[in-house]
C-alpha atoms as a PDB file:
ATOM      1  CA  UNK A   1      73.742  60.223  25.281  1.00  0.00           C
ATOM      2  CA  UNK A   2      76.847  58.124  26.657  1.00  0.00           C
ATOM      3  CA  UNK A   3      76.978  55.656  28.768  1.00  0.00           C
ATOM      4  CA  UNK A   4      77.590  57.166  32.423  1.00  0.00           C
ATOM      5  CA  UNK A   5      74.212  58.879  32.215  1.00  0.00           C
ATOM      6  CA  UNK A   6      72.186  56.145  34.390  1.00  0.00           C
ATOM      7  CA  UNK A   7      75.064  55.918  36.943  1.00  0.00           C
ATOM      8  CA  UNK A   8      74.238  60.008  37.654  1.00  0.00           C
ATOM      9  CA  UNK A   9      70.929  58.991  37.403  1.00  0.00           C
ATOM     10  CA  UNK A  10      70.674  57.290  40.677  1.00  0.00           C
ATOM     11  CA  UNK A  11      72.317  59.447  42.654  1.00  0.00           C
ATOM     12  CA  UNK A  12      70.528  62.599  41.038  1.00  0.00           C
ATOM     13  CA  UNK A  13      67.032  61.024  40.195  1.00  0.00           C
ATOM     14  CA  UNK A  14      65.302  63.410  42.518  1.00  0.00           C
ATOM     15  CA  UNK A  15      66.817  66.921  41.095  1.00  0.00           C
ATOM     16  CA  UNK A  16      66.892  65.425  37.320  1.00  0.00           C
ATOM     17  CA  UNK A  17      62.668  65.282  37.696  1.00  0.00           C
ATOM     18  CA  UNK A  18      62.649  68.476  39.284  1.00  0.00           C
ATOM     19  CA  UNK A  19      64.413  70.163  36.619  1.00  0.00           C
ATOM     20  CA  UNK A  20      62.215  68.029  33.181  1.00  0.00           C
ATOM     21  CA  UNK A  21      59.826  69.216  35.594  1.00  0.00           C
ATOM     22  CA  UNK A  22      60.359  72.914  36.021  1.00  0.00           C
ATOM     23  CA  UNK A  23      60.253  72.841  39.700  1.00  0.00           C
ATOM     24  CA  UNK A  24      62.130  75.240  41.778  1.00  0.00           C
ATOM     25  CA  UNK A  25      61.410  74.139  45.114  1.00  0.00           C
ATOM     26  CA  UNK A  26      62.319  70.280  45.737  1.00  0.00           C
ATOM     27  CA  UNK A  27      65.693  69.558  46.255  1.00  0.00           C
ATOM     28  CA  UNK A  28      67.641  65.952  46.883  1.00  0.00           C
ATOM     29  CA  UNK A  29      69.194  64.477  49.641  1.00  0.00           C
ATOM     30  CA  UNK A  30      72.611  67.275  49.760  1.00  0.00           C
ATOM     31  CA  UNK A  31      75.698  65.522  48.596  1.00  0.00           C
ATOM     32  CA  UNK A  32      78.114  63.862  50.677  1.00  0.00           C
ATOM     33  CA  UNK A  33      81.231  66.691  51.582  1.00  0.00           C
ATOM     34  CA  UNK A  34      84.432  66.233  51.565  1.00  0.00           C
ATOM     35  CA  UNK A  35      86.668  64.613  48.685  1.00  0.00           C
ATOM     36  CA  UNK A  36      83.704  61.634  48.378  1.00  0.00           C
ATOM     37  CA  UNK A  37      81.694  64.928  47.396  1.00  0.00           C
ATOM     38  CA  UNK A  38      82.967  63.951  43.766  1.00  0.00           C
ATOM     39  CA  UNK A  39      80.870  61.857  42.096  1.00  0.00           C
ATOM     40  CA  UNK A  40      81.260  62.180  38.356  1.00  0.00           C
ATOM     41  CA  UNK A  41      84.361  60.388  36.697  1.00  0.00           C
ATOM     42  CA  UNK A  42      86.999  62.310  34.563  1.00  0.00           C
ATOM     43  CA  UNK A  43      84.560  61.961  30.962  1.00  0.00           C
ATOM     44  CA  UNK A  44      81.549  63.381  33.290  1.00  0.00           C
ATOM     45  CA  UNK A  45      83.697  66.155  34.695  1.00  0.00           C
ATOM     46  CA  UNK A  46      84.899  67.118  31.049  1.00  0.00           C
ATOM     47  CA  UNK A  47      81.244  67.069  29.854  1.00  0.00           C
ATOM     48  CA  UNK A  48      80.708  69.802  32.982  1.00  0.00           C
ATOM     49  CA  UNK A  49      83.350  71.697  31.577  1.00  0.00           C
ATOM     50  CA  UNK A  50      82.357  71.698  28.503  1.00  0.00           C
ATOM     51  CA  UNK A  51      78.695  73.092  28.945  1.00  0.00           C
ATOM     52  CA  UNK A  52      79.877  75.800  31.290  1.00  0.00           C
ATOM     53  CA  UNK A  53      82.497  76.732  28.437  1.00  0.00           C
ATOM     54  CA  UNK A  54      79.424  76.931  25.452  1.00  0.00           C
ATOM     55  CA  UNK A  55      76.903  78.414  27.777  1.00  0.00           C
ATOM     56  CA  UNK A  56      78.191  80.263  30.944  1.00  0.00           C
ATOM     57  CA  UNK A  57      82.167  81.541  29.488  1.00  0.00           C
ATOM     58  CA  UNK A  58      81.480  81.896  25.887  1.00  0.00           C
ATOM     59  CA  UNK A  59      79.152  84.770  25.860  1.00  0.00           C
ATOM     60  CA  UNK A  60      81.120  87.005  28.080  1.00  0.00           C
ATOM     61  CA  UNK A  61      84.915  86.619  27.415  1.00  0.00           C
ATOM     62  CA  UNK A  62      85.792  86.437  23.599  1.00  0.00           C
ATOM     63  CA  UNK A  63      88.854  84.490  22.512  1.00  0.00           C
ATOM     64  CA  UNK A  64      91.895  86.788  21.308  1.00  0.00           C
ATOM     65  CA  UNK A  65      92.426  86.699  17.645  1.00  0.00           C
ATOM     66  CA  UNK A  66      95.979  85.759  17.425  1.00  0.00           C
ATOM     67  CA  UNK A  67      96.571  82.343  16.685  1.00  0.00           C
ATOM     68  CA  UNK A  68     100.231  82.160  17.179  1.00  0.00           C
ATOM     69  CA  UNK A  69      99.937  83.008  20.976  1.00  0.00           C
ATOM     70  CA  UNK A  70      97.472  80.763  21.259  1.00  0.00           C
ATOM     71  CA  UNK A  71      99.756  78.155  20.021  1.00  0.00           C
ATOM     72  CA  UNK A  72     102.411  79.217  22.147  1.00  0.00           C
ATOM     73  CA  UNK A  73     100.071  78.896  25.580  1.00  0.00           C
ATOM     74  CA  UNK A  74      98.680  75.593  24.374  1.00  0.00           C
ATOM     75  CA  UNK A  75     102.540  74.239  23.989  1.00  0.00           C
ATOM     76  CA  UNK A  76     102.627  75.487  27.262  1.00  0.00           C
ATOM     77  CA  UNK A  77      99.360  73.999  28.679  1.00  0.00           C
ATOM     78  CA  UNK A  78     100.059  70.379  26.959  1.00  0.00           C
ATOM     79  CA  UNK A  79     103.566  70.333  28.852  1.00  0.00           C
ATOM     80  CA  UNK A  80     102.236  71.290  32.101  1.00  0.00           C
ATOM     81  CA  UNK A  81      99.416  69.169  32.153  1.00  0.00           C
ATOM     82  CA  UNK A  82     101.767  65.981  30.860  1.00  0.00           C
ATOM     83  CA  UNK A  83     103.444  66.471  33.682  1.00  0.00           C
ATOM     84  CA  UNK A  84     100.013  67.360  36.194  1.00  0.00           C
ATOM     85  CA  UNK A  85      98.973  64.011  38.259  1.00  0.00           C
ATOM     86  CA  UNK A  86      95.815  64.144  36.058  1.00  0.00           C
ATOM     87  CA  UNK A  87      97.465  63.789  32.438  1.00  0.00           C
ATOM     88  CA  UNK A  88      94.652  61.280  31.284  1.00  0.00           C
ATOM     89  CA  UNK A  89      91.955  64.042  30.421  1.00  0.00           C
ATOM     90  CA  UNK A  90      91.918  66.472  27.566  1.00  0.00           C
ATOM     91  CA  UNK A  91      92.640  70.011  28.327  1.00  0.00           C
ATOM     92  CA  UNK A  92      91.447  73.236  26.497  1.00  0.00           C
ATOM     93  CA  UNK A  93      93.724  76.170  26.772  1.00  0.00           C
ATOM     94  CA  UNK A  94      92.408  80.055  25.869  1.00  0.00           C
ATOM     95  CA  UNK A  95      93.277  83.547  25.857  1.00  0.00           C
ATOM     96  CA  UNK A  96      90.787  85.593  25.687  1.00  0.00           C
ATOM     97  CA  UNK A  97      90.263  89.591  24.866  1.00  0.00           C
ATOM     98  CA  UNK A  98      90.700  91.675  28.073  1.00  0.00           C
ATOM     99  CA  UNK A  99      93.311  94.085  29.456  1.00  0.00           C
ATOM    100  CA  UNK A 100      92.742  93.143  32.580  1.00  0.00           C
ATOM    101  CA  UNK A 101      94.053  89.686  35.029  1.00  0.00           C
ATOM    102  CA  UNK A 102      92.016  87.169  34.561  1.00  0.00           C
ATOM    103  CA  UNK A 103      93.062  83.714  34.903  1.00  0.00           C
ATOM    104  CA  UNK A 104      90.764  80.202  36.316  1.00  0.00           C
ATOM    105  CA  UNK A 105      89.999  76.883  35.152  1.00  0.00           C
ATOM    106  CA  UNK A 106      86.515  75.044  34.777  1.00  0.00           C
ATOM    107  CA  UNK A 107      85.913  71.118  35.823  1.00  0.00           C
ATOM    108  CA  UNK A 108      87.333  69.037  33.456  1.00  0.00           C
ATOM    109  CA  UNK A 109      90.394  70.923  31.983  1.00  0.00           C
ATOM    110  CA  UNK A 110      89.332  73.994  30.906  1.00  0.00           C
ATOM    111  CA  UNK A 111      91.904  76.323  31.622  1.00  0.00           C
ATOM    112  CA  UNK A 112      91.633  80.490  30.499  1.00  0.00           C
ATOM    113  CA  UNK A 113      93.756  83.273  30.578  1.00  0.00           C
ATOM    114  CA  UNK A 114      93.161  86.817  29.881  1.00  0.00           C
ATOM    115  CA  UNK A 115      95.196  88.910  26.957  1.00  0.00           C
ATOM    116  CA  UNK A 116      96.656  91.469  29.697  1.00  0.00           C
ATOM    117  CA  UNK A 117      98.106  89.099  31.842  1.00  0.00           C
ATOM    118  CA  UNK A 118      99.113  86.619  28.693  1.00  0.00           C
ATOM    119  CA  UNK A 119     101.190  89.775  27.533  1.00  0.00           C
ATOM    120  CA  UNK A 120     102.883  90.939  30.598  1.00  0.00           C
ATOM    121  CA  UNK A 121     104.160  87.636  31.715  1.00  0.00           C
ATOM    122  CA  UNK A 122     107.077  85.436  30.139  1.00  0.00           C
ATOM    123  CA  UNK A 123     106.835  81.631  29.301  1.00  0.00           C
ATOM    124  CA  UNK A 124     107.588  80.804  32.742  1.00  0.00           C
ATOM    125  CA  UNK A 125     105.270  82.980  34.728  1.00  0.00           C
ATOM    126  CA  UNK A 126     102.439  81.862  31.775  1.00  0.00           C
ATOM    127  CA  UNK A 127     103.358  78.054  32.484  1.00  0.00           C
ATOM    128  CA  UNK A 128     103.284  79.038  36.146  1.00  0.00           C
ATOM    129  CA  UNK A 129      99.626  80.552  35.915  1.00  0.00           C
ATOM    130  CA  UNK A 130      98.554  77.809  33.931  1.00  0.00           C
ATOM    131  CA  UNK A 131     100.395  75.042  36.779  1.00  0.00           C
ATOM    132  CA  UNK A 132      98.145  76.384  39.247  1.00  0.00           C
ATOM    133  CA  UNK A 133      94.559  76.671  37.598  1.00  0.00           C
ATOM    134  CA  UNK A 134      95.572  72.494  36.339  1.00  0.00           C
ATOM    135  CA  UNK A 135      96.383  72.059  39.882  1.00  0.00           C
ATOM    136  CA  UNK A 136      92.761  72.992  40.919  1.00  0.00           C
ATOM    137  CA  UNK A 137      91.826  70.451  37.956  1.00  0.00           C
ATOM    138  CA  UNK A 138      93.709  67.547  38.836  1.00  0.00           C
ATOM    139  CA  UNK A 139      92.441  67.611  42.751  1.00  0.00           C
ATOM    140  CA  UNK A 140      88.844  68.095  41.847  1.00  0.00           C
ATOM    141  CA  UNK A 141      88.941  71.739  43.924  1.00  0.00           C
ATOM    142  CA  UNK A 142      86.970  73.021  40.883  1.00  0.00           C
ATOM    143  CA  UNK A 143      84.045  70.540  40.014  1.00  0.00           C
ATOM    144  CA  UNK A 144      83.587  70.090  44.187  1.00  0.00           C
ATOM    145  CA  UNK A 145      82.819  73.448  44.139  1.00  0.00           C
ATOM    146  CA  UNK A 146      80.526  73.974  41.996  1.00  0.00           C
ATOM    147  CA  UNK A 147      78.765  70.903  42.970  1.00  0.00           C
ATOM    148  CA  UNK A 148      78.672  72.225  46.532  1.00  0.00           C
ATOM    149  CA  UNK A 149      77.907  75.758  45.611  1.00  0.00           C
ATOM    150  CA  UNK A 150      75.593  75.399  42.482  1.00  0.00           C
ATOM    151  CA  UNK A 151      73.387  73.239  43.989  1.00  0.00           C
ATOM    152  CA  UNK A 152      72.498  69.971  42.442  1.00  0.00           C
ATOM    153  CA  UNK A 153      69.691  71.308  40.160  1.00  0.00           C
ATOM    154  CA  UNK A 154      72.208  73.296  38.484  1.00  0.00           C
ATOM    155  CA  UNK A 155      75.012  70.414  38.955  1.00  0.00           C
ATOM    156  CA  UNK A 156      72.986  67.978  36.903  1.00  0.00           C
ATOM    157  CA  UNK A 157      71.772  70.849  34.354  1.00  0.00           C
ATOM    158  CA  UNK A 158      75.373  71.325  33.320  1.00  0.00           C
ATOM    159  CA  UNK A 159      75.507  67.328  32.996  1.00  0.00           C
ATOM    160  CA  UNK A 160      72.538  67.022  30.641  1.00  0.00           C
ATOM    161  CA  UNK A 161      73.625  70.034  28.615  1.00  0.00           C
ATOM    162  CA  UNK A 162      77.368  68.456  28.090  1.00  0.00           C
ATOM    163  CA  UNK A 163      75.452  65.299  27.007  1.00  0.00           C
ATOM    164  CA  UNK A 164      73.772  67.051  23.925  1.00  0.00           C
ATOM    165  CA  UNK A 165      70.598  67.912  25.951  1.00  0.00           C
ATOM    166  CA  UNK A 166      68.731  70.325  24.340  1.00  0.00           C
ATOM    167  CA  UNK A 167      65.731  71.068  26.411  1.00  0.00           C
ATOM    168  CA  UNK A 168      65.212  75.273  26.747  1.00  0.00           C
ATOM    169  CA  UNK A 169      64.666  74.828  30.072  1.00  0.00           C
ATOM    170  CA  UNK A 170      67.574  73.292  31.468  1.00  0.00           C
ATOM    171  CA  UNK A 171      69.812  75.520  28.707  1.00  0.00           C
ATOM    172  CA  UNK A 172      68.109  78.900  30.393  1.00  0.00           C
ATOM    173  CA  UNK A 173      68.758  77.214  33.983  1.00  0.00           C
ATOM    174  CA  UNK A 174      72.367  76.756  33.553  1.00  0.00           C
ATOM    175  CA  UNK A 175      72.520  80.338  31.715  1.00  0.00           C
ATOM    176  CA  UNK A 176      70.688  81.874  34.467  1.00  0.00           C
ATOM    177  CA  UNK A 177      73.766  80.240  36.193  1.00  0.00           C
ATOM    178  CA  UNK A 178      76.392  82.509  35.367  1.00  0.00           C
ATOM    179  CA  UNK A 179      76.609  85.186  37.994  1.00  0.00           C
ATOM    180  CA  UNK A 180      76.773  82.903  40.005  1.00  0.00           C
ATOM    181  CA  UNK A 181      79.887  80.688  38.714  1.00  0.00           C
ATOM    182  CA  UNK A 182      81.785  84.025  38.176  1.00  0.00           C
ATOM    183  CA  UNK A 183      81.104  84.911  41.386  1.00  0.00           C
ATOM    184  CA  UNK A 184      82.960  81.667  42.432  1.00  0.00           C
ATOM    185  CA  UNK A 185      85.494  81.903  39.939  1.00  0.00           C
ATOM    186  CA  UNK A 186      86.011  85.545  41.545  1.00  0.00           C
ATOM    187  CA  UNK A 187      86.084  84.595  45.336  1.00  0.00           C
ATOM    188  CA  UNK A 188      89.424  82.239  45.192  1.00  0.00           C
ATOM    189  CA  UNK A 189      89.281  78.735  46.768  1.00  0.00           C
ATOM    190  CA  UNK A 190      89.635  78.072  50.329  1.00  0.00           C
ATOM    191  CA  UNK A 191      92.828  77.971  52.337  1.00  0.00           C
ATOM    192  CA  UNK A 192      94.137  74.418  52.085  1.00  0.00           C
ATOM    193  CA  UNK A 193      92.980  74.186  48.541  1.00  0.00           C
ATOM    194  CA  UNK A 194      94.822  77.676  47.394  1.00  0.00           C
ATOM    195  CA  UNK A 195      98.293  76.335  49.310  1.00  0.00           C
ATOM    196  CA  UNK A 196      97.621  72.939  47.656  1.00  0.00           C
ATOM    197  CA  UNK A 197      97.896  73.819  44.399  1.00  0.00           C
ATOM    198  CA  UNK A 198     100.313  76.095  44.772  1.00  0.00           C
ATOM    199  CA  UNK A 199     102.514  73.367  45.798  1.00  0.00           C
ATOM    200  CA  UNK A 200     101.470  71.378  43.098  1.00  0.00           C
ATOM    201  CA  UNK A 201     102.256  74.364  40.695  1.00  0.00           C
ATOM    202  CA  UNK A 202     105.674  74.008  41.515  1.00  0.00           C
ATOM    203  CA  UNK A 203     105.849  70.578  41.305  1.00  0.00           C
ATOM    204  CA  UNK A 204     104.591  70.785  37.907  1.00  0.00           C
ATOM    205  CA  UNK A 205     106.968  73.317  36.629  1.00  0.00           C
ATOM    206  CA  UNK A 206     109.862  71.539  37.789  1.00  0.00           C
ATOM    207  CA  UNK A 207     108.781  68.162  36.415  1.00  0.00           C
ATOM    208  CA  UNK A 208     108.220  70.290  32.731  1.00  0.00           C
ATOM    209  CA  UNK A 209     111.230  71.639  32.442  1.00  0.00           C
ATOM    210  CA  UNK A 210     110.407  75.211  33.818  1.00  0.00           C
ATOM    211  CA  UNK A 211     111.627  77.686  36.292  1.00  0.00           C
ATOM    212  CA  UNK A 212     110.247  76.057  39.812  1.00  0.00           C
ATOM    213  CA  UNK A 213     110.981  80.012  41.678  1.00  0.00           C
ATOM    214  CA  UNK A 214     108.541  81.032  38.819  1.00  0.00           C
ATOM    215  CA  UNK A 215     105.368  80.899  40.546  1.00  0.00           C
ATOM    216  CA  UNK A 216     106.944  82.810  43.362  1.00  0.00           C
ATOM    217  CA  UNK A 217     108.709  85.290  41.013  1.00  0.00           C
ATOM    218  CA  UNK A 218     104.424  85.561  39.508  1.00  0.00           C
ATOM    219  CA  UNK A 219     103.369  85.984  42.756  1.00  0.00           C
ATOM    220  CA  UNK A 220     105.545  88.793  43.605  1.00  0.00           C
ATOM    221  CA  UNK A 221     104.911  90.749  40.710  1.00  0.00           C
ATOM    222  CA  UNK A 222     100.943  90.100  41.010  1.00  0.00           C
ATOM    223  CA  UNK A 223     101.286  91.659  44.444  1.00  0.00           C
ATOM    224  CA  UNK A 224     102.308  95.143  42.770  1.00  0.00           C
ATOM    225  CA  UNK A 225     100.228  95.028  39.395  1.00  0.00           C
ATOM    226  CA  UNK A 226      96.675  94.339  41.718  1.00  0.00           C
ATOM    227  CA  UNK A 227      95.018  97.307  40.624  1.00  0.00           C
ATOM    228  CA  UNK A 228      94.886  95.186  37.223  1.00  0.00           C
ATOM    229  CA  UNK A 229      92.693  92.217  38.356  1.00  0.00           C
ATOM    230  CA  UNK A 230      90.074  91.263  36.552  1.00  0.00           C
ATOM    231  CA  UNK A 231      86.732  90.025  38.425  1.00  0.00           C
ATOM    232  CA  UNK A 232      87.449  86.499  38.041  1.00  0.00           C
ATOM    233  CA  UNK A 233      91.389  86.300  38.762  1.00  0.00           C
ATOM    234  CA  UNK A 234      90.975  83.672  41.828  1.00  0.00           C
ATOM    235  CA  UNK A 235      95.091  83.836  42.442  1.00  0.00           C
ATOM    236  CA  UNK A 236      94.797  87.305  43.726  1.00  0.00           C
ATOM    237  CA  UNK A 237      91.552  86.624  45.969  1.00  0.00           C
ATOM    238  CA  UNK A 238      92.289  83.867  47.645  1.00  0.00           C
ATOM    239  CA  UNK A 239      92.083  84.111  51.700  1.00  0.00           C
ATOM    240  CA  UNK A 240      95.913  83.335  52.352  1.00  0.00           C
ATOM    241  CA  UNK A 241      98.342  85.958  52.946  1.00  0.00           C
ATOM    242  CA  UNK A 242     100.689  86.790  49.699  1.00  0.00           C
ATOM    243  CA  UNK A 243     103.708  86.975  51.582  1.00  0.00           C
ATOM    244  CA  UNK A 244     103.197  83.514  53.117  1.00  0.00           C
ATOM    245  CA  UNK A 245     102.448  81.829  49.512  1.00  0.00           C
ATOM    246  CA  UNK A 246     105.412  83.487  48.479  1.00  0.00           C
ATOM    247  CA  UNK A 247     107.093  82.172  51.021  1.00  0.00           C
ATOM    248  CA  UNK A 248     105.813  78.907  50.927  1.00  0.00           C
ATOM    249  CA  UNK A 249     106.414  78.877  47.130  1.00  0.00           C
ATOM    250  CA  UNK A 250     109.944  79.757  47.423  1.00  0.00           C
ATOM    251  CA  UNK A 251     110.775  76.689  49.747  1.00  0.00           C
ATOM    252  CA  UNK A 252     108.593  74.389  47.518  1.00  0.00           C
ATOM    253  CA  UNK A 253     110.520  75.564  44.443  1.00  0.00           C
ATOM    254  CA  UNK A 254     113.966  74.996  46.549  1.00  0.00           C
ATOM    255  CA  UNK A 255     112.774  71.011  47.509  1.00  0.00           C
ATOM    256  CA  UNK A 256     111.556  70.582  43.501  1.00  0.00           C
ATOM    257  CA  UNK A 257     114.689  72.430  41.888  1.00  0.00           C
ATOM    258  CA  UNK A 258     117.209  70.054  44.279  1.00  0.00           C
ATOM    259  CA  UNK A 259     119.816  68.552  41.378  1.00  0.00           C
ATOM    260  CA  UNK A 260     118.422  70.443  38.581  1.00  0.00           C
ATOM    261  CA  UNK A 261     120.101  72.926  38.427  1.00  0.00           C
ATOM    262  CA  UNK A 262     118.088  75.765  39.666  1.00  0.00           C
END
């Protein structure tokens, strides 16, 4: 077990006996809200990740068997995320094996993409799906939300899991997790975190070497393909009006593309 495992400790001592315990009533003090809410470092976060990749995505969305194109998004990925404010952690790119448009990112780097919206997009409307969910990643929008939403039973199941902990219980809690983390893959993030990362989509294409318009140009041709959406495609459901991301995109990609030529 590493080494950040006591710091959690103290913060979740009260929901850590609850679930050795098998308790489903006592709950700790709720965690401080806000952007303090965060209280796992980068290693922590990617250990969340991790155990909601094995145990929650794994069983439901298969990877796509084609190497190459996985190759070609993880080129992709590893460019973007160089150029992400958060290019100290490891991220894990997939595709995996639906038609439909699917596309959202766990805490800690783990970034997915379905096959149908893979196919129908070109390198710059991929990198400029994959800017976005990173976006989420580097600002903590994910792993605050699921901390806030889970609950902190769940929070510090998925922490124990990513550690190597192999207790049944806690491995059937954070199962019995995963309506609900699709759910909140599914609902889109709030407002201010949605425009946020847009704006740090486009700040991360330009600083990569790709099209800056392209996450409007995405955008714009999600807006007419939404009868394709998968259940957990957050970039269609999130509570902001297209037209204004569009439009909001398009003058962020006109600051960022200043001198280079776009």
């Amino acid at each position: 077990m590493s080494l950040f495992v006591p710091r959690l400790l103290v913060f979740f001592l009260p929901a850590i006996c609850c679930v050795c315990m098998g308790c489903s009533t006592a709950r700790p003090p709720a965690a401080p809200s806000g952007p303090e809410a965060v209280v796992v470092d980068s290693a922590e976060e990617a250990q969340i990740g991790r155990s909601m990749a094995q145990l929650i995505i794994a069983p439901r969305y298969a990877p796509w068997n084609n190497s190459v194109e996985q190759r070609r998004l993880n080129a992709v990925g590893r460019k973007i995320a160089m150029a992400s404010d958060r290019p100290d952690i490891v991220y894990h790119f997939q595709i995996f094996d639906s038609p439909d448009y699917d596309a959202f990112a766990l805490p800690g780097g783990y970034v997915y993409l379905s096959r149908g919206l893979y196919q129908d997009l070109d390198t710059d409307g991929r990198a400029a799906i994959v800017a976005h969910e990173i976006a989420h990643v580097a600002v903590h929008h994910t792993v605050k939300r699921m901390q806030s939403v889970l609950g902190d039973e769940v929070f510090v199941g998925l922490v124990l899991a990513g550690v190597g902990q192999k207790d049944p219980r806690i491995i059937r809690m954070v199962a019995g997790a995963s309506d609900a983390v699709f759910d909140l893959l599914g609902r889109g993030y709030g407002r201010q975190d949605e425009l946020e990362a847009d704006a740090l989509a486009v700040k991360y294409l330009a600083r990569a070497g790709y099209d800056p318009y392209a996450l409007a140009d995405t955008l714009e041709f999600l807006t007419k393909e939404k009868k394709k959406a998968g259940k957990a495609f957050e970039i269609l459901n999130a509570p902001v009006r297209m037209s204004e991301r569009i439009r909001r995109s398009r003058k962020e990609a006109e600051d960022a593309g200043a001198g280079l030529g776009f």
